[in-house]
PDB file of N, CA and C in Angstrom:
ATOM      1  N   UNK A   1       0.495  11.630  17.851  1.00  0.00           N
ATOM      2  CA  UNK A   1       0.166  10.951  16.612  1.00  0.00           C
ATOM      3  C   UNK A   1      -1.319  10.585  16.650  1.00  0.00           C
ATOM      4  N   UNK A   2      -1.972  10.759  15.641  1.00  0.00           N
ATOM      5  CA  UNK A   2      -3.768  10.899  15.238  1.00  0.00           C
ATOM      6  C   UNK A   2      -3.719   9.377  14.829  1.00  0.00           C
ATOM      7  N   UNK A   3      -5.013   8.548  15.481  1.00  0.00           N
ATOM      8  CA  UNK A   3      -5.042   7.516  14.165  1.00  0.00           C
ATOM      9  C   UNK A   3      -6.399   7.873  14.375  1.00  0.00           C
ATOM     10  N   UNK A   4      -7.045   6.520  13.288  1.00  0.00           N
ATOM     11  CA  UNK A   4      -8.799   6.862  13.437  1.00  0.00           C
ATOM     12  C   UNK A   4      -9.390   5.319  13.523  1.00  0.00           C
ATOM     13  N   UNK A   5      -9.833   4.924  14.741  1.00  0.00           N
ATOM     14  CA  UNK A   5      -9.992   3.608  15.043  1.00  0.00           C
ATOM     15  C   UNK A   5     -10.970   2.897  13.714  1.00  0.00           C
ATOM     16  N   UNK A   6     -11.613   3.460  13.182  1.00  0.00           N
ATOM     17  CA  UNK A   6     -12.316   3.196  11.663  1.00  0.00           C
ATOM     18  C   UNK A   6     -11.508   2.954  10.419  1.00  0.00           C
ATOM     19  N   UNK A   7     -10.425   3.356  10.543  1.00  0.00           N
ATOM     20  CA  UNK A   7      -9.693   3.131   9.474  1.00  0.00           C
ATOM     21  C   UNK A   7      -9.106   1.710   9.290  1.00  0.00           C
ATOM     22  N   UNK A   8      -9.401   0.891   8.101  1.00  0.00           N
ATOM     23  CA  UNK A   8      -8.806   0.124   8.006  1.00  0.00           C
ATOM     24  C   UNK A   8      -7.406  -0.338   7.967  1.00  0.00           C
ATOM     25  N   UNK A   9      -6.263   1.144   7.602  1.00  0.00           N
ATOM     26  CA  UNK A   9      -4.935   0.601   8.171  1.00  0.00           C
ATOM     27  C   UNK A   9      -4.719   1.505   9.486  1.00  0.00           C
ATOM     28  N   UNK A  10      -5.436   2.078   9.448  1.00  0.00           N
ATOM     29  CA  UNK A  10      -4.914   2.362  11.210  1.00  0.00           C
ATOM     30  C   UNK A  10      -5.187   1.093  12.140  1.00  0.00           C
ATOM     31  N   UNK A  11      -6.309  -0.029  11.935  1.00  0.00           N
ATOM     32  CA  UNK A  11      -6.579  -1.231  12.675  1.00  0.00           C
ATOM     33  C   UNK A  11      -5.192  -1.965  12.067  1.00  0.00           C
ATOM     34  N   UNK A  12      -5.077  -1.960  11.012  1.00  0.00           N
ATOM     35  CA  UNK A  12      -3.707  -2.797  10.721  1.00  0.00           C
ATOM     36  C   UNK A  12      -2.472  -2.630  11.286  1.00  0.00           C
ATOM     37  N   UNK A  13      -2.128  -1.129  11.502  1.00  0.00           N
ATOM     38  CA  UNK A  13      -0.826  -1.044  11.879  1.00  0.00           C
ATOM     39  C   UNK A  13      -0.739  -0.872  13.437  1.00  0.00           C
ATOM     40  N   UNK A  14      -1.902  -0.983  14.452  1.00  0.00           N
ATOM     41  CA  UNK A  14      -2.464  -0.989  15.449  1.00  0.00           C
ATOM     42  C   UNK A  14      -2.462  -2.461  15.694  1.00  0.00           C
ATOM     43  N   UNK A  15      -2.119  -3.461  14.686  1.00  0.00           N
ATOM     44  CA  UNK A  15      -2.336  -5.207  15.089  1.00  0.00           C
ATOM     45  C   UNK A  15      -3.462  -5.414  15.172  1.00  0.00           C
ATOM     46  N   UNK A  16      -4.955  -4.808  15.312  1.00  0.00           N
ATOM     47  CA  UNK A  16      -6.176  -4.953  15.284  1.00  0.00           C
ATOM     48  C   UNK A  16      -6.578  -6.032  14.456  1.00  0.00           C
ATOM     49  N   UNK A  17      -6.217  -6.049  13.236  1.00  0.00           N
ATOM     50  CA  UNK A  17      -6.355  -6.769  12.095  1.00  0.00           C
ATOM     51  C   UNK A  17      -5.029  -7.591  11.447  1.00  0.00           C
ATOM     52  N   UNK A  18      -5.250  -8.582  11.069  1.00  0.00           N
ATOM     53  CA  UNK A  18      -3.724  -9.252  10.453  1.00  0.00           C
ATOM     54  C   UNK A  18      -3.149  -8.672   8.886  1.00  0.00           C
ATOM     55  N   UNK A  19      -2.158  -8.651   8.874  1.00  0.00           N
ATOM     56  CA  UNK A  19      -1.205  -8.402   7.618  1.00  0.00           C
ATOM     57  C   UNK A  19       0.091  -9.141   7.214  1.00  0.00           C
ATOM     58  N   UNK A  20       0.205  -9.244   6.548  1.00  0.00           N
ATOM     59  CA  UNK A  20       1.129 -10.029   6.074  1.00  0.00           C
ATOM     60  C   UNK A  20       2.804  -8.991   6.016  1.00  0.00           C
ATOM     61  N   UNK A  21       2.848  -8.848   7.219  1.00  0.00           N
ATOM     62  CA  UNK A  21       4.389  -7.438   7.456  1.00  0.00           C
ATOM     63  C   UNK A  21       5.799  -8.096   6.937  1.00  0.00           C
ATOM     64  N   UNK A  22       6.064  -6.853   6.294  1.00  0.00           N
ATOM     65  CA  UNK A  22       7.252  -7.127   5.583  1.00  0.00           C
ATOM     66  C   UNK A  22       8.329  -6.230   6.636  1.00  0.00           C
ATOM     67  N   UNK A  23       7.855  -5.181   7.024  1.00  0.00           N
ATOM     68  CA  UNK A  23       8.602  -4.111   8.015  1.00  0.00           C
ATOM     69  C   UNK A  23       7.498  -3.630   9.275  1.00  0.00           C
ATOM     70  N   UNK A  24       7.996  -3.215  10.035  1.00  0.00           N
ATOM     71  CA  UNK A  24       7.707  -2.454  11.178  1.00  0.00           C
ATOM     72  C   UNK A  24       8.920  -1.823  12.152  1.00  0.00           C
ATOM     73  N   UNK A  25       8.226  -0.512  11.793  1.00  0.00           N
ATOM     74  CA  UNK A  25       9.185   0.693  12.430  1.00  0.00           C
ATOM     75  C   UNK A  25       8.353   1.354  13.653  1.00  0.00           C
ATOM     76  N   UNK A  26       8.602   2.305  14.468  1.00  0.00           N
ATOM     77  CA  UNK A  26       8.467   3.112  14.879  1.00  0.00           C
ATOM     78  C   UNK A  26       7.049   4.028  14.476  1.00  0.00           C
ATOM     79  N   UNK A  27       7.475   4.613  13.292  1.00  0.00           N
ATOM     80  CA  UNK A  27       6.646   5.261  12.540  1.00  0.00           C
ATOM     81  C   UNK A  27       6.047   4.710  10.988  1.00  0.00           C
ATOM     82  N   UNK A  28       6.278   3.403  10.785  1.00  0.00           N
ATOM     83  CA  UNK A  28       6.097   3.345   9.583  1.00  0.00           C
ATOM     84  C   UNK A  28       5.652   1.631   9.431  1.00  0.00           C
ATOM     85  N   UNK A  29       4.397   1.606   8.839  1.00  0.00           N
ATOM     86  CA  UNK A  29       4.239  -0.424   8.602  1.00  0.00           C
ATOM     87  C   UNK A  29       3.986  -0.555   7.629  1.00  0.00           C
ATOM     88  N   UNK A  30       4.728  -2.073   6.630  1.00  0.00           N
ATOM     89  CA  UNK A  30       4.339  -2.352   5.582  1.00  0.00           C
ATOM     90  C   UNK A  30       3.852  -3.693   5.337  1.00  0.00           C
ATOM     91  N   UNK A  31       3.225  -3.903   4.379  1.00  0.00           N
ATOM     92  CA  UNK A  31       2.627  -5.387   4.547  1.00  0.00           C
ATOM     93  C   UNK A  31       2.862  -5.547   2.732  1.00  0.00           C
ATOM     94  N   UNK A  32       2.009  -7.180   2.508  1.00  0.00           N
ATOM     95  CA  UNK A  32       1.738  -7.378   1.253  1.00  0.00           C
ATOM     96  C   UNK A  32       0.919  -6.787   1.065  1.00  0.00           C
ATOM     97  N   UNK A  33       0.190  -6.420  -0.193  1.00  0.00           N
ATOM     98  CA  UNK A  33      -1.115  -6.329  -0.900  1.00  0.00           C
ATOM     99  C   UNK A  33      -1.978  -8.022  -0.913  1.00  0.00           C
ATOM    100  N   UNK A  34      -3.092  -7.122  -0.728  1.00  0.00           N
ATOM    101  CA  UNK A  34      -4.171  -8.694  -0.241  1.00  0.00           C
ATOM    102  C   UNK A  34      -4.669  -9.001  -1.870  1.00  0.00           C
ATOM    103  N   UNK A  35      -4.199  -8.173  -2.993  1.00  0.00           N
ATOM    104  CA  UNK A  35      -4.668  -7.808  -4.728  1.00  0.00           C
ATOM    105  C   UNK A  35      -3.368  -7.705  -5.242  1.00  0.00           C
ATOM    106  N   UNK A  36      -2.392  -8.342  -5.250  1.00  0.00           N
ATOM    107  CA  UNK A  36      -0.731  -7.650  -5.365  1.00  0.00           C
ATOM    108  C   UNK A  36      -1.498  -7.447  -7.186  1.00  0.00           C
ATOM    109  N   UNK A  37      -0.860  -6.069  -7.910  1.00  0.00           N
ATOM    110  CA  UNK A  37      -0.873  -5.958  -8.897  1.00  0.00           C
ATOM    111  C   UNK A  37       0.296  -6.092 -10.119  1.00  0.00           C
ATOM    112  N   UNK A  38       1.434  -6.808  -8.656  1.00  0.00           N
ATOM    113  CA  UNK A  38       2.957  -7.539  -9.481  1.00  0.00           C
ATOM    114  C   UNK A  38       3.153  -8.389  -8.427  1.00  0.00           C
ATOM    115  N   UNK A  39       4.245  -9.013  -9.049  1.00  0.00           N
ATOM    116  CA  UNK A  39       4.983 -10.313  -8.167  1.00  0.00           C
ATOM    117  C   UNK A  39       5.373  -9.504  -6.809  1.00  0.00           C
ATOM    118  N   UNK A  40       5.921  -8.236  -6.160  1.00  0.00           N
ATOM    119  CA  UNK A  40       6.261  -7.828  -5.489  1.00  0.00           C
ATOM    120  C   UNK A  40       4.595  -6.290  -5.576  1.00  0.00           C
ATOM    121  N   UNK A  41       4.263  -6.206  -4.501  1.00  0.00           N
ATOM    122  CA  UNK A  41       3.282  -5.423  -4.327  1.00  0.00           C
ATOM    123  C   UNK A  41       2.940  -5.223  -2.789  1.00  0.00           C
ATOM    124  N   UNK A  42       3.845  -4.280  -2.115  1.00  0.00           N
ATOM    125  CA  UNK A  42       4.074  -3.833  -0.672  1.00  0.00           C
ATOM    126  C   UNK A  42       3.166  -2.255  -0.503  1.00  0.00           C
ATOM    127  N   UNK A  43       2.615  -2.456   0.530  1.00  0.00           N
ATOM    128  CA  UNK A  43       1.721  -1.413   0.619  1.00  0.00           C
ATOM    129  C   UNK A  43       2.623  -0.511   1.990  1.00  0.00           C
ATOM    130  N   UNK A  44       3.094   0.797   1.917  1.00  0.00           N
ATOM    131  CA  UNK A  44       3.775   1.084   2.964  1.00  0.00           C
ATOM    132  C   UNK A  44       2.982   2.287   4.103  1.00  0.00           C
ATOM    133  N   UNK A  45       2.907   2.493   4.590  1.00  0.00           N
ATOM    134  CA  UNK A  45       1.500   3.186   5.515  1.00  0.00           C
ATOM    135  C   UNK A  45       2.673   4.062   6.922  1.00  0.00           C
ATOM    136  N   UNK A  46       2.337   5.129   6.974  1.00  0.00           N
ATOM    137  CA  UNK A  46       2.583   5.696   8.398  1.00  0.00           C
ATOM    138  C   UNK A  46       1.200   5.039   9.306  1.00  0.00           C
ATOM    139  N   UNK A  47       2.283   5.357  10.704  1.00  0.00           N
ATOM    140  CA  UNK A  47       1.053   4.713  11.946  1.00  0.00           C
ATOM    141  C   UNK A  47       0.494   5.646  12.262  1.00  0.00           C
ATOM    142  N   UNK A  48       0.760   7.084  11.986  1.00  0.00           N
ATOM    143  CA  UNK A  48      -0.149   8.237  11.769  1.00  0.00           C
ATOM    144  C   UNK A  48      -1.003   8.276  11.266  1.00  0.00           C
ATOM    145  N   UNK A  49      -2.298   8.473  11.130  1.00  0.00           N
ATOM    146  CA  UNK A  49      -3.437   8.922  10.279  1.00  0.00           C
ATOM    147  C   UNK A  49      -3.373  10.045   9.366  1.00  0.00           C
ATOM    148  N   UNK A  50      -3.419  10.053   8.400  1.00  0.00           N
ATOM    149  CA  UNK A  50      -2.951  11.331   7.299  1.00  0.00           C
ATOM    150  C   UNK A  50      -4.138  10.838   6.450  1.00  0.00           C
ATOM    151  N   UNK A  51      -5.400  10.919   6.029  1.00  0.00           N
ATOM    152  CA  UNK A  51      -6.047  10.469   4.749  1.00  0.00           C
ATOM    153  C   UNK A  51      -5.905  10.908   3.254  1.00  0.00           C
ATOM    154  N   UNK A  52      -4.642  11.621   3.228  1.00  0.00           N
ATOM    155  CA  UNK A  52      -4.772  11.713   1.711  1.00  0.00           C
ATOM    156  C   UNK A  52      -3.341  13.044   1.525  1.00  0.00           C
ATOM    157  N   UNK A  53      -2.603  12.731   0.442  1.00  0.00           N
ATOM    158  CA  UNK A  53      -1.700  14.135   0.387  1.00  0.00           C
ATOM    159  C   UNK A  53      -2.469  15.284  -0.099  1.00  0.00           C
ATOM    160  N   UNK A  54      -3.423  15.022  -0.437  1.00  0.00           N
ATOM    161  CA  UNK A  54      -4.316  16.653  -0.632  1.00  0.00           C
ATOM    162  C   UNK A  54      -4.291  17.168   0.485  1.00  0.00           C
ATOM    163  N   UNK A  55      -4.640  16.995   1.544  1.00  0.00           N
ATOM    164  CA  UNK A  55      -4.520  17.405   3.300  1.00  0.00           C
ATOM    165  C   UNK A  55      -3.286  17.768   3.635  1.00  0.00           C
ATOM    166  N   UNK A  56      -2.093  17.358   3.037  1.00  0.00           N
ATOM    167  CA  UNK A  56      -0.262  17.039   3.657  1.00  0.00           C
ATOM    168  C   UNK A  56      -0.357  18.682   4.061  1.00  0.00           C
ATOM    169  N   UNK A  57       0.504  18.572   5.246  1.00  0.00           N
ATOM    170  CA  UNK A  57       0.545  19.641   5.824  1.00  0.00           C
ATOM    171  C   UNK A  57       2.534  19.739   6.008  1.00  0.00           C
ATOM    172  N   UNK A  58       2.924  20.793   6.015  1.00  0.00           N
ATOM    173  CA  UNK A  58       4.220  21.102   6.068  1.00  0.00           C
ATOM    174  C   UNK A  58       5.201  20.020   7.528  1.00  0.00           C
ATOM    175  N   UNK A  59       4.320  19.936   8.426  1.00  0.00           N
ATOM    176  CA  UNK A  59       5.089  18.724   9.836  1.00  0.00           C
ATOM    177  C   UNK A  59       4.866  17.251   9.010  1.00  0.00           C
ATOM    178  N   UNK A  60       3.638  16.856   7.559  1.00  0.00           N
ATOM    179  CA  UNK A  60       4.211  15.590   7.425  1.00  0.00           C
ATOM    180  C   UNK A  60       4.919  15.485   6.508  1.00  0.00           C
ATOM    181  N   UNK A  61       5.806  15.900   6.474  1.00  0.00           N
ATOM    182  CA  UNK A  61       7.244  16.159   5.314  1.00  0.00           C
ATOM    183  C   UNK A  61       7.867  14.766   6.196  1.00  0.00           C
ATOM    184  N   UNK A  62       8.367  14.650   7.381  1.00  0.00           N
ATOM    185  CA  UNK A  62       9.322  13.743   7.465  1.00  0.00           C
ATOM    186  C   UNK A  62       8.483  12.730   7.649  1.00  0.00           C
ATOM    187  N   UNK A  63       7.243  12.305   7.937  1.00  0.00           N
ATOM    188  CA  UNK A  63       6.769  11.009   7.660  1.00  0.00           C
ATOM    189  C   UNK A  63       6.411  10.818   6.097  1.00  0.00           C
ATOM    190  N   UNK A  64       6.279  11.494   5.374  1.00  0.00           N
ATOM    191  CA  UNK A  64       6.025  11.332   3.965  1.00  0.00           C
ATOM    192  C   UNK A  64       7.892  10.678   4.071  1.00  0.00           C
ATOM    193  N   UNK A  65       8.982  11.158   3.553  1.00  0.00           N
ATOM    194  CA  UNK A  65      10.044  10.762   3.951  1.00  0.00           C
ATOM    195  C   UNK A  65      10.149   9.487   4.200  1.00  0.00           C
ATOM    196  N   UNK A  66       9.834   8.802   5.670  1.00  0.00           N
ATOM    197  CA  UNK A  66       9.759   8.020   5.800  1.00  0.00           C
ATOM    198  C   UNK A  66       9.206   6.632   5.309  1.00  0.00           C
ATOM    199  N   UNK A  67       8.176   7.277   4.473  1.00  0.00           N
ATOM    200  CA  UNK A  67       7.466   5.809   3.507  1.00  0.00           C
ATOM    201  C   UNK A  67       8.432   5.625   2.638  1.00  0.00           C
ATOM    202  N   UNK A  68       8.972   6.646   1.414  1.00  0.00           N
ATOM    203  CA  UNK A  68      10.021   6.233   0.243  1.00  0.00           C
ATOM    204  C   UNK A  68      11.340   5.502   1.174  1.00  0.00           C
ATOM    205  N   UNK A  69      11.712   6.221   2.028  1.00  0.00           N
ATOM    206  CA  UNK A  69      12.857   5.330   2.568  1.00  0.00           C
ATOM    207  C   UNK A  69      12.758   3.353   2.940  1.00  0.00           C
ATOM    208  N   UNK A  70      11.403   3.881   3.486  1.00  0.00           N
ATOM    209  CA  UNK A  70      10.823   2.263   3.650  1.00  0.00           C
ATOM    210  C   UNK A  70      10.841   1.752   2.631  1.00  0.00           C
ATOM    211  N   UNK A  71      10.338   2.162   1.526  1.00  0.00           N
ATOM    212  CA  UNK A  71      10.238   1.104   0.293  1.00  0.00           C
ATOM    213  C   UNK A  71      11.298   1.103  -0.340  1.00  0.00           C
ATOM    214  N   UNK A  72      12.704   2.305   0.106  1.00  0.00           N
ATOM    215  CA  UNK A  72      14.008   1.536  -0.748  1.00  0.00           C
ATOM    216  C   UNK A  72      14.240   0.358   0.105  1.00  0.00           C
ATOM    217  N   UNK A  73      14.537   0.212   1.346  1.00  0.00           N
ATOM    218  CA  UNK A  73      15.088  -0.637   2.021  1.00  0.00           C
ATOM    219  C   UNK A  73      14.004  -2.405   1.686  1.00  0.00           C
ATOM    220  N   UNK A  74      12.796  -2.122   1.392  1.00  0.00           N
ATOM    221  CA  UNK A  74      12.196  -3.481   1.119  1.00  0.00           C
ATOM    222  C   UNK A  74      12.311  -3.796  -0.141  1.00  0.00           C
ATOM    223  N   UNK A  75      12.691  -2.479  -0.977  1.00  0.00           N
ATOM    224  CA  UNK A  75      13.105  -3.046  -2.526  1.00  0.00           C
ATOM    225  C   UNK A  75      14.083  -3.952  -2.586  1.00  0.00           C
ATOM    226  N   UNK A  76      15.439  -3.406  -2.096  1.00  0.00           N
ATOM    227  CA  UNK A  76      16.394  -3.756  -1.583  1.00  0.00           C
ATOM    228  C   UNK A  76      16.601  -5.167  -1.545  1.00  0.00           C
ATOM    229  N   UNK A  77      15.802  -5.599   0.394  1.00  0.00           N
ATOM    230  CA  UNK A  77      15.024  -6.700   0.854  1.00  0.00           C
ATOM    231  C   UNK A  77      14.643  -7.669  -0.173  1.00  0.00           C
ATOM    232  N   UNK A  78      14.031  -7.221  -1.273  1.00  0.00           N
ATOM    233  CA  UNK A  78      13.046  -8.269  -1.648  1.00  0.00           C
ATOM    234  C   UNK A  78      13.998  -8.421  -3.248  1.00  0.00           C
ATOM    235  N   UNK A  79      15.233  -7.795  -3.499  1.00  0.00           N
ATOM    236  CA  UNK A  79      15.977  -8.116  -4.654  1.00  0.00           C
ATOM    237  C   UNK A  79      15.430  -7.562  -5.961  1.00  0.00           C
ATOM    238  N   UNK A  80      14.676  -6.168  -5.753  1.00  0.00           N
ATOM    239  CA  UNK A  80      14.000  -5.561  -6.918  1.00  0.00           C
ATOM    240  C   UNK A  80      15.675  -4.726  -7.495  1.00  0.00           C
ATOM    241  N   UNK A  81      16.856  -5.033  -8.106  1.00  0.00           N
ATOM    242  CA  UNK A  81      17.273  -4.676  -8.543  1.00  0.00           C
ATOM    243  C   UNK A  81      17.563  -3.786  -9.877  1.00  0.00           C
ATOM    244  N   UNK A  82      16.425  -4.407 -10.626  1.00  0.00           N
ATOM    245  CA  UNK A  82      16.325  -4.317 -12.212  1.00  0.00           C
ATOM    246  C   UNK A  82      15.350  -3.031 -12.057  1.00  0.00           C
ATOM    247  N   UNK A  83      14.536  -2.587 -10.556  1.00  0.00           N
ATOM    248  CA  UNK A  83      13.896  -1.544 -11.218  1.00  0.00           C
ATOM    249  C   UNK A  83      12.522  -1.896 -10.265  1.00  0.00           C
ATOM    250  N   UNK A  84      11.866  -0.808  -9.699  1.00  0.00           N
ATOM    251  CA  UNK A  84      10.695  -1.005  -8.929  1.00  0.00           C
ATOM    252  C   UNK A  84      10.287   0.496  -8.985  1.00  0.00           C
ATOM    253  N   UNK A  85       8.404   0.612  -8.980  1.00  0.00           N
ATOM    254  CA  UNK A  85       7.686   1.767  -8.738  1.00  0.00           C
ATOM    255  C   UNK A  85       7.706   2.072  -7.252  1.00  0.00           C
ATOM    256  N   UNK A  86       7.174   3.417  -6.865  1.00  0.00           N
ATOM    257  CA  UNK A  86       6.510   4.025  -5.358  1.00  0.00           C
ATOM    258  C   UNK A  86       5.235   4.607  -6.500  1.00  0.00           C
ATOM    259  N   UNK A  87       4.130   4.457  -5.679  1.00  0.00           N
ATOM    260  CA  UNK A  87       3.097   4.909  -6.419  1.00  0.00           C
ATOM    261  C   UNK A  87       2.542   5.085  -5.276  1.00  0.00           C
ATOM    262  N   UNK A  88       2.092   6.796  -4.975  1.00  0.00           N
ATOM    263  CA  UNK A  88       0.908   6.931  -4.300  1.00  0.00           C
ATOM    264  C   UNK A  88      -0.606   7.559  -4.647  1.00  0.00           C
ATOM    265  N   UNK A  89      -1.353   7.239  -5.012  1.00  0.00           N
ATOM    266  CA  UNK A  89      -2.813   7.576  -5.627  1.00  0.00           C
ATOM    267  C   UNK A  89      -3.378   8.978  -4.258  1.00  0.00           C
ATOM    268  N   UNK A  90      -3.793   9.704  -5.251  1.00  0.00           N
ATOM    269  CA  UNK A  90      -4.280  10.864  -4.656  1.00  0.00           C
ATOM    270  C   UNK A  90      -6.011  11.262  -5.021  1.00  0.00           C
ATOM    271  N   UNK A  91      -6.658  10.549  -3.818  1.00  0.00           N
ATOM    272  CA  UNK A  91      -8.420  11.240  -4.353  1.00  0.00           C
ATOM    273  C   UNK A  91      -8.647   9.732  -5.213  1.00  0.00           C
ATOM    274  N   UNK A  92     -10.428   9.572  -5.003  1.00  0.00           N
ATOM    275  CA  UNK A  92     -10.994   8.343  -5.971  1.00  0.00           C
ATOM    276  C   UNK A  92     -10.721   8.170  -7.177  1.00  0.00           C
ATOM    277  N   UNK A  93     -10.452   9.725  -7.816  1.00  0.00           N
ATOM    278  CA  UNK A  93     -10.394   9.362  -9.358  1.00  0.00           C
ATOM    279  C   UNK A  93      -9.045   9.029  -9.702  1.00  0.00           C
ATOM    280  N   UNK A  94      -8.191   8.810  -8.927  1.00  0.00           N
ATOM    281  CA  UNK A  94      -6.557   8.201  -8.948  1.00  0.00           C
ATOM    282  C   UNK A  94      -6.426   6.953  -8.529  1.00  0.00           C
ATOM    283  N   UNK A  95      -7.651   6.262  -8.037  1.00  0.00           N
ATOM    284  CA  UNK A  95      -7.858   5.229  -7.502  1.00  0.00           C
ATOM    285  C   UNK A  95      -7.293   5.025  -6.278  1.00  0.00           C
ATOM    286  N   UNK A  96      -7.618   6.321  -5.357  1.00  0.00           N
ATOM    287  CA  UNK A  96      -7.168   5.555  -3.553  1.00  0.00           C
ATOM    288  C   UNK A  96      -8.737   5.187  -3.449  1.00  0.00           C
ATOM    289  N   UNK A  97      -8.754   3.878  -2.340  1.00  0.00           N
ATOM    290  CA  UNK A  97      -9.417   3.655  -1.976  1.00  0.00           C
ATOM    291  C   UNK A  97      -9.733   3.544  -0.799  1.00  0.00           C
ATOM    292  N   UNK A  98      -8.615   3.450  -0.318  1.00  0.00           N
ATOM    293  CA  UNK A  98      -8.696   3.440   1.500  1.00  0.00           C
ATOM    294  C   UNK A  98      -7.972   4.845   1.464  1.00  0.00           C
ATOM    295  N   UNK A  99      -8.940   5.691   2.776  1.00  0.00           N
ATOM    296  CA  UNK A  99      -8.554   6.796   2.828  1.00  0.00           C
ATOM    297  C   UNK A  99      -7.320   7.139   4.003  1.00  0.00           C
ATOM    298  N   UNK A 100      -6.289   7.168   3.612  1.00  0.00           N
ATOM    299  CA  UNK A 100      -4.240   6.470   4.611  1.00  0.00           C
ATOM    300  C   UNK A 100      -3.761   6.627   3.888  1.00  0.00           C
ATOM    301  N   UNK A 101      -2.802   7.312   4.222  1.00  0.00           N
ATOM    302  CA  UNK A 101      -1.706   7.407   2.801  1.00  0.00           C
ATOM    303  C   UNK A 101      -1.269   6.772   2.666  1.00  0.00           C
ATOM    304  N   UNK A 102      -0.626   5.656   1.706  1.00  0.00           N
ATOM    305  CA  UNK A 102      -0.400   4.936   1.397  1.00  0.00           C
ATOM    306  C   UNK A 102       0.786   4.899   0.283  1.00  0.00           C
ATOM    307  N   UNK A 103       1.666   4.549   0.355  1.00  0.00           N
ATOM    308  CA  UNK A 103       2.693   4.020  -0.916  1.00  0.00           C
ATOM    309  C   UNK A 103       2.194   2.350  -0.970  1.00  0.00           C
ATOM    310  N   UNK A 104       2.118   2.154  -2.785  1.00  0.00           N
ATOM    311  CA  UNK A 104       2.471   1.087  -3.051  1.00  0.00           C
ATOM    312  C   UNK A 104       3.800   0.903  -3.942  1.00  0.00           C
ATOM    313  N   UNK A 105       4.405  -0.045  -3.064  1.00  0.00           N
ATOM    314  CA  UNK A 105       5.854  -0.577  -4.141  1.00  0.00           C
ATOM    315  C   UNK A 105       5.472  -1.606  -4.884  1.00  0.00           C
ATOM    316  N   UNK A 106       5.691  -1.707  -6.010  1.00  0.00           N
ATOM    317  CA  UNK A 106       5.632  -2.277  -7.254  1.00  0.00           C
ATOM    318  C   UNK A 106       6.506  -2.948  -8.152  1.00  0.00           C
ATOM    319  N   UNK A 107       6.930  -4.213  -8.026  1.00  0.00           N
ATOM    320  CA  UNK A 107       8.214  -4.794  -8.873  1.00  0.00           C
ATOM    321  C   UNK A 107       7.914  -5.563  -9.026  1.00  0.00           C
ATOM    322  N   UNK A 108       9.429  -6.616  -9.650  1.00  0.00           N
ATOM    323  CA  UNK A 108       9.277  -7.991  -9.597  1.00  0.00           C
ATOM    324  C   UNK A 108       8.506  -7.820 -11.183  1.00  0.00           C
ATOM    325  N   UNK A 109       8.414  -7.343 -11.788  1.00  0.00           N
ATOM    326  CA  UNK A 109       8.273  -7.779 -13.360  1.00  0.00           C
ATOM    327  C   UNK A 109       8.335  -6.294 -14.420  1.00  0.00           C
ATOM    328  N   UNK A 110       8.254  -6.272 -15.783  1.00  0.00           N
ATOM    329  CA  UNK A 110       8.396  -4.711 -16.517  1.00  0.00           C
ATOM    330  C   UNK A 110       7.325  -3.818 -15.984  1.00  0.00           C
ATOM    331  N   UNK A 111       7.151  -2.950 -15.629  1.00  0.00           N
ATOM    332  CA  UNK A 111       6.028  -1.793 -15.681  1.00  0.00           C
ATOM    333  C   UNK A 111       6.334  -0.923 -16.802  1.00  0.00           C
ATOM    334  N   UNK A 112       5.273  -0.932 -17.303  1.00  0.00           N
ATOM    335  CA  UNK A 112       5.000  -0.228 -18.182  1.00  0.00           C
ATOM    336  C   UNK A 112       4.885   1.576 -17.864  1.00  0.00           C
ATOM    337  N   UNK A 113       4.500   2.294 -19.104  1.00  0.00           N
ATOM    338  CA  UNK A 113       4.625   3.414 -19.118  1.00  0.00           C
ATOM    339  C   UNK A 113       3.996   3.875 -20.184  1.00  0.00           C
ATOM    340  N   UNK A 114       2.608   4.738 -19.933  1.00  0.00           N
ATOM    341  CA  UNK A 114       2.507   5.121 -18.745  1.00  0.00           C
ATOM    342  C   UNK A 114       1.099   4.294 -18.148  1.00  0.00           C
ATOM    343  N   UNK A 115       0.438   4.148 -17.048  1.00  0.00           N
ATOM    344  CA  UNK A 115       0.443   3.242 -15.955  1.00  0.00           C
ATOM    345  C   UNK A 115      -1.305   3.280 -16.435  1.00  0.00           C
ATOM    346  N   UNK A 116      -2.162   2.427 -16.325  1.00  0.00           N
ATOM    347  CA  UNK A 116      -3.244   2.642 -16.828  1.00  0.00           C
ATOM    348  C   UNK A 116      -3.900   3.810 -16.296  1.00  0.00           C
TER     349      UNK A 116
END
């Protein structure tokens, strides 16, 4: 498994840096959003280094996998019954900003459609 000691969630899911963890797996850490953009706003991250699904290569099929599974089980967790996003941003003009793949889960109030 690749990380990149520069990366800001590779220091996170490395404990380098603090987060506010909702889960920790094996292969997979999630925290709050430090900007939540809803009442529920979980950021879910492999401990792999992957910077972006433009790169996804056919071996990260089961860690891609592994993030949606994470965020049913914290939907779950956190009582998003009525309905919650997975949103992952691809490239600046989709608005990633940290370069980690990243799922954000999104609940805890209506989302709209479609998303700004």
């Amino acid at each position: 498994m690749t990380t990149d000691p520069s990366c800001l969630f590779c220091r996170i899911a490395s404990g380098d840096l603090p987060s506010d963890r909702v889960l920790e797996t094996e292969h997979v850490v999630a925290f709050r959003d430090i900007a939540p953009k809803a009442p529920t706003h979980v950021l879910v991250i492999p401990r792999e280094h992957i910077p972006s699904l433009e790169g996804l290569e056919e071996r990260h099929g089961e860690t891609i996998g592994r993030l949606h599974v994470a965020a049913a089980r914290i939907a779950r967790e956190e009582g998003l019954e009525d309905g919650w996003r997975a949103v992952i941003n691809v490239g600046a003009d989709a608005g990633q900003t940290v370069f980690h793949v990243h799922l954000h889960l999104l609940g805890g109030r209506p989302l709209h459609w479609p998303p700004g």
